[in-house]
Protein backbone atom coordinates (compact mmCIF):
# COMPACT_ATOMS: atom_id res chain seq x y z
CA UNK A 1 119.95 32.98 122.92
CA UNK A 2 122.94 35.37 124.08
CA UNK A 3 124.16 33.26 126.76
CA UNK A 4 123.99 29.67 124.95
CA UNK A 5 126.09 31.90 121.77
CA UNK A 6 128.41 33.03 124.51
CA UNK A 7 128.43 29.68 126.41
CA UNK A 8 129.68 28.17 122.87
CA UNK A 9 132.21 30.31 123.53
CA UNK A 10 133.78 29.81 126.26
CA UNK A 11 133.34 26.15 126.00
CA UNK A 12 135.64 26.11 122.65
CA UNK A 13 138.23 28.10 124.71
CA UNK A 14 138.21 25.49 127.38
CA UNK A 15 138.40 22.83 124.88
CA UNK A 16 141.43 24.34 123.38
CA UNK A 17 142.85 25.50 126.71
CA UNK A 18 143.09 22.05 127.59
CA UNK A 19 143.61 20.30 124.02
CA UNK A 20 147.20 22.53 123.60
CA UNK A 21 148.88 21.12 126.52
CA UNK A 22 147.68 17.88 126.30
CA UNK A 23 148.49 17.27 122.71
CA UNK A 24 151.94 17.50 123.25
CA UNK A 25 152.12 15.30 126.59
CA UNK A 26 149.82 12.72 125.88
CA UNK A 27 151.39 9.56 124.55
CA UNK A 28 151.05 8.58 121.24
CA UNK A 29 147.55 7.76 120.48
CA UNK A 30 145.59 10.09 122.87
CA UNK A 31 147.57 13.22 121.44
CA UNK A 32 145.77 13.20 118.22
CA UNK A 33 142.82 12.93 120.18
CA UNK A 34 143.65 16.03 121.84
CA UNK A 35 144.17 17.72 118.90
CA UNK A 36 140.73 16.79 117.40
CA UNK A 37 139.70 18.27 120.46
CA UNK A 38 141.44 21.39 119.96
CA UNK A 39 139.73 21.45 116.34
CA UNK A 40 136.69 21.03 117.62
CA UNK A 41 137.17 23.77 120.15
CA UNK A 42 138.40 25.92 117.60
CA UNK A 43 135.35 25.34 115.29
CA UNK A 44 132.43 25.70 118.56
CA UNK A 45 134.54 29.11 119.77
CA UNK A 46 134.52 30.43 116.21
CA UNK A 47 130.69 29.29 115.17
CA UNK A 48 129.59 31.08 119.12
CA UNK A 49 131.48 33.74 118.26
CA UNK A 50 129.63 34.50 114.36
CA UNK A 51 126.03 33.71 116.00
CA UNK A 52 126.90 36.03 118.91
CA UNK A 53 127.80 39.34 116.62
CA UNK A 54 125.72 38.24 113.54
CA UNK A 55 122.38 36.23 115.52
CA UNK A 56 120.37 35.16 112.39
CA UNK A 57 123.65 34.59 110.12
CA UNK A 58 122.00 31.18 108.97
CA UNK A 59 118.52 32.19 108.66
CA UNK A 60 119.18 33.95 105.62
């Protein structure tokens, strides 16, 4: 379960690598897509990064 925790991981910072740039040079209504993109990146980086250190944080 390592690797899919650490592959949530990197795929939130790709999201927001690409989200940051493109949210300010899209055009007006694909640049708050990006940004829900880079929220969304943010959110899947964080939540891989808790179930990486902390692997049964919701199992209470």
């Amino acid at each position: 379960m390592q690797i899919a925790y650490l592959t949530m991981v990197a795929a939130g910072l790709a999201l927001i690598g690409w989200g940051l740039p493109a949210a300010h040079k899209l055009r007006k209504p694909f640049d708050m897509l990006a940004a829900l993109v880079v929220l969304c990146g943010l959110a899947l980086a964080l939540l891989g990064t808790l179930l990486t250190v902390v692997p049964r944080f919701f199992q209470g």
